[in-house]
Protein backbone atom coordinates (compact mmCIF):
# COMPACT_ATOMS: atom_id res chain seq x y z
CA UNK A 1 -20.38 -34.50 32.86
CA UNK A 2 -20.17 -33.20 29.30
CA UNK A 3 -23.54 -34.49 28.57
CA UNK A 4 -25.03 -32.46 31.39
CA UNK A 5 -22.83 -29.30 30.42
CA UNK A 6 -24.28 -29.72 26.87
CA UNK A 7 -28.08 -30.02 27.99
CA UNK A 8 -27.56 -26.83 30.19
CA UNK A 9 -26.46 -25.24 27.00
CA UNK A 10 -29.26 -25.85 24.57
CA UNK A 11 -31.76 -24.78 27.83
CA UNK A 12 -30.52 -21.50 28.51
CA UNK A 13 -32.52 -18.29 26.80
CA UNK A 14 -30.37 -16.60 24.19
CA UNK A 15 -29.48 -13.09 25.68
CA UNK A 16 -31.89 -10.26 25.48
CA UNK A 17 -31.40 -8.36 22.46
CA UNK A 18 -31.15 -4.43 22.58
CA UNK A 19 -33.64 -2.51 20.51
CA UNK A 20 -31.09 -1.86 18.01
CA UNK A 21 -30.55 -5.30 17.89
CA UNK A 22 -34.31 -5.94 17.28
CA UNK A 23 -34.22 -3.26 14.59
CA UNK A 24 -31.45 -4.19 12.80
CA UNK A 25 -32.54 -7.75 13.07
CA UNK A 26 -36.13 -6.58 10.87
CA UNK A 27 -33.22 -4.55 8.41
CA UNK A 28 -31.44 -7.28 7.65
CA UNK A 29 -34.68 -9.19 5.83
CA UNK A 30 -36.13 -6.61 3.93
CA UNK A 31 -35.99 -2.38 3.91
CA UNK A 32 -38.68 -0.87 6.37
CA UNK A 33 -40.15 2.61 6.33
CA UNK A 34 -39.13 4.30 9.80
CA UNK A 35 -43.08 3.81 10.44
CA UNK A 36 -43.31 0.38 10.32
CA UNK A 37 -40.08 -0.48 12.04
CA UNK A 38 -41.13 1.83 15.15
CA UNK A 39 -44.69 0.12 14.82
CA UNK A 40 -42.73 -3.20 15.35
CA UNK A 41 -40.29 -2.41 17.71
CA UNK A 42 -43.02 -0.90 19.97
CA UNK A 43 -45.45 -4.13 19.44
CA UNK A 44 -42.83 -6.42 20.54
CA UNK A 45 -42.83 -4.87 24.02
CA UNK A 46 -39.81 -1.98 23.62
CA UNK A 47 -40.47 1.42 24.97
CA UNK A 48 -41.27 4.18 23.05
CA UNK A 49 -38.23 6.21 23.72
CA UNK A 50 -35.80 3.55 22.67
CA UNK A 51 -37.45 3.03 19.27
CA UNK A 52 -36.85 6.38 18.67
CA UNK A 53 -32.75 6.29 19.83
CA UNK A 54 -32.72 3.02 17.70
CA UNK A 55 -34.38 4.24 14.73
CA UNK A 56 -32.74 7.45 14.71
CA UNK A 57 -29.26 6.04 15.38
CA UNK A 58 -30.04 3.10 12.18
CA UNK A 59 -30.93 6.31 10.20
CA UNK A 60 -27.77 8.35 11.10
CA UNK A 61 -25.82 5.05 9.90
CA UNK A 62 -27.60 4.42 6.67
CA UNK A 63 -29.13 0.97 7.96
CA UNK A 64 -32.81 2.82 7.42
CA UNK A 65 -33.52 4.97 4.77
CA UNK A 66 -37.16 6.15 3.93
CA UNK A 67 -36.16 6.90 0.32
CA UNK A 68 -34.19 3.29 0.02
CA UNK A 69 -37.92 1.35 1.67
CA UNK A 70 -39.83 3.61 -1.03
CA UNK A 71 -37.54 3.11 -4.08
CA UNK A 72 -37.81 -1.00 -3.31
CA UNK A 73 -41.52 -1.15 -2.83
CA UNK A 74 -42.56 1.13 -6.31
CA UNK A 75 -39.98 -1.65 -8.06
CA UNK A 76 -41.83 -4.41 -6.12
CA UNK A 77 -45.41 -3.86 -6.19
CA UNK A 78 -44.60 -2.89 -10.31
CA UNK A 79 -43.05 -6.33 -11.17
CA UNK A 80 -46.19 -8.11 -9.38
CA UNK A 81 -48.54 -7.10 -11.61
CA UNK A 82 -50.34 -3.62 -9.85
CA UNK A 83 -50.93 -0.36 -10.36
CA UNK A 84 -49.60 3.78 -9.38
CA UNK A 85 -52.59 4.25 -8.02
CA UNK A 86 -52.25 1.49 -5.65
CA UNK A 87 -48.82 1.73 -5.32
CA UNK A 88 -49.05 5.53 -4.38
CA UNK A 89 -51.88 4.75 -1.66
CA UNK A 90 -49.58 2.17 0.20
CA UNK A 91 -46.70 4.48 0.37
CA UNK A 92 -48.66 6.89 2.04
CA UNK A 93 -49.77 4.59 4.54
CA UNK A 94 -46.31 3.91 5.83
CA UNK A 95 -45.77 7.28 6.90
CA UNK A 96 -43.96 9.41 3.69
CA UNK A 97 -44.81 12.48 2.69
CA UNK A 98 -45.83 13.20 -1.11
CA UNK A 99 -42.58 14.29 -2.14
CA UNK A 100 -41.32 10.83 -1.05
CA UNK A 101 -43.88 9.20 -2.31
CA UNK A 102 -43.44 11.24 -5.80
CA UNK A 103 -39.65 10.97 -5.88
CA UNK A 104 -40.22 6.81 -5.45
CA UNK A 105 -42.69 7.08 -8.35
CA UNK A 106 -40.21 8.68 -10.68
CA UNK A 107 -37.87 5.98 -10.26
CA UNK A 108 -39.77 3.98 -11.73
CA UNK A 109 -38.61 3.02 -15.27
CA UNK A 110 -41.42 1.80 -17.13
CA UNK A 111 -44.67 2.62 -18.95
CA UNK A 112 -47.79 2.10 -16.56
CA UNK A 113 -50.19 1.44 -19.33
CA UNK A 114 -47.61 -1.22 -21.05
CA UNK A 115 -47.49 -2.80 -17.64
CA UNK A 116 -51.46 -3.23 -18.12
CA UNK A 117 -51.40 -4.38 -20.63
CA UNK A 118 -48.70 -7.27 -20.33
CA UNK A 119 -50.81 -7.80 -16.93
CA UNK A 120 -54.07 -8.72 -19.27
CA UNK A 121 -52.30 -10.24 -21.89
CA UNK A 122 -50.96 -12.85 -19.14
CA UNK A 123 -54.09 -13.29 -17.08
CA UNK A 124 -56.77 -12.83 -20.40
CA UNK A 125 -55.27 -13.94 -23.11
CA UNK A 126 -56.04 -12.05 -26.57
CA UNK A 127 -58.67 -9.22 -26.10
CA UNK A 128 -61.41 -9.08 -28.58
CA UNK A 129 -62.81 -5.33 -28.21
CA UNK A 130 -66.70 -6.12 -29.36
CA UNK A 131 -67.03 -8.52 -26.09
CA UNK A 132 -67.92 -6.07 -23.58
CA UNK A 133 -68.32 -8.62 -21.02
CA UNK A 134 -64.62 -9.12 -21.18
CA UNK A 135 -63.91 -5.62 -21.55
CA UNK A 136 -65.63 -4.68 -18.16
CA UNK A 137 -64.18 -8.15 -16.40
CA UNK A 138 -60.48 -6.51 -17.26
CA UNK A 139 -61.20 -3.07 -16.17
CA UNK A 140 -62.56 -4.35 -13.21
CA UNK A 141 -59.33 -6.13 -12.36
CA UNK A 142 -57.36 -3.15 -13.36
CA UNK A 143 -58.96 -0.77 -11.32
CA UNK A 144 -58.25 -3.16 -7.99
CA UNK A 145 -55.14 -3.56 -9.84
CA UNK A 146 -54.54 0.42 -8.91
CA UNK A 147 -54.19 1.35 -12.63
CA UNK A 148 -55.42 4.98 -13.72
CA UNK A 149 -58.30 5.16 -16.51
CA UNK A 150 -56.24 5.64 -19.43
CA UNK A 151 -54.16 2.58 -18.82
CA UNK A 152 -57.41 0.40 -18.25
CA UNK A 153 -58.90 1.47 -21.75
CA UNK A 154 -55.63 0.92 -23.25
CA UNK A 155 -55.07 -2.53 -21.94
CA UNK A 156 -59.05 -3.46 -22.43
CA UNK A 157 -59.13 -2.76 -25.74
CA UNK A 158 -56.38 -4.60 -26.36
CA UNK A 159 -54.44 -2.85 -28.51
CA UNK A 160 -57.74 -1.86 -30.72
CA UNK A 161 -57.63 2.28 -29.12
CA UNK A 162 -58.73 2.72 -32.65
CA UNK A 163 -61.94 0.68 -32.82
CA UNK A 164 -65.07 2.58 -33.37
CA UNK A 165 -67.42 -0.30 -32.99
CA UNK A 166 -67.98 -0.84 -36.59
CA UNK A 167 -67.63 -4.28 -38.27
């Protein structure tokens, strides 16, 4: 008779989870912007007007925070190796205004064009300035990168801003 109890057990379907149990089941992985989690939520079959209650009610309690989802992707996307410019346009696409997306920015600690630079001195090794070929081959991966113009000169010159082309 156990047995059979304990087969019935591992059969049944785990409860049906309330959409603030679905949201706070995404928080608890990684941060979200309010975007995305709604997108989510309303993907995975929950009505429109419950996202919102859910979403607003994690907001109210400090579970979701716009600001908190920003702050964690600028340090992210920096410490992997890409750029403002980048980092600026994928903000925006989860739903923050500029002034979100410029506060996030600003916590951001470090020098953009030193980042660049430690970027090609990992992938590229040293830089010699006179091999243009090389040159455009690390501005091209900067630019994808989503570094600005002045940090891609900087970092493709490799420390030679100086250099006038003369031998």
């Amino acid at each position: 008779m156990a047995d059979e109890d304990a087969r019935n057990l591992r059969r049944r379907k785990p409860a049906e989870q309330t959409p603030l149990q679905r949201a706070l089941g995404l928080l608890t992985r990684r941060e979200h912007s309010r975007r995305e989690l709604s997108r989510k939520l309303t993907s995975r079959g929950v009505e429109a007007a419950d996202v919102r209650s859910a979403v607003d009610r994690l907001e109210a309690e400090g579970w979701q925070s716009d600001t908190r989802f920003a702050e964690a992707l600028v340090r992210s996307r920096a410490s992997g190796g890409y750029g403002p410019l980048r980092i600026r346009a994928e903000l925006s696409t989860h739903g923050l205004d500029r002034e979100a997306v410029e506060a996030a920015m600003a916590t951001f600690d470090g020098d953009w064009t030193e980042t660049a630079r430690d970027l090609v001195r990992r992938r590229f090794g040293p830089v010699d300035p006179a091999d243009i070929a090389q040159r455009r081959k690390i501005a091209d991966f900067l630019i994808r990168r989503g570094f600005d113009g002045a940090s891609v000169r900087a970092a493709s010159l490799g420390g030679a801003e100086d250099w006038d082309g003369a031998a």
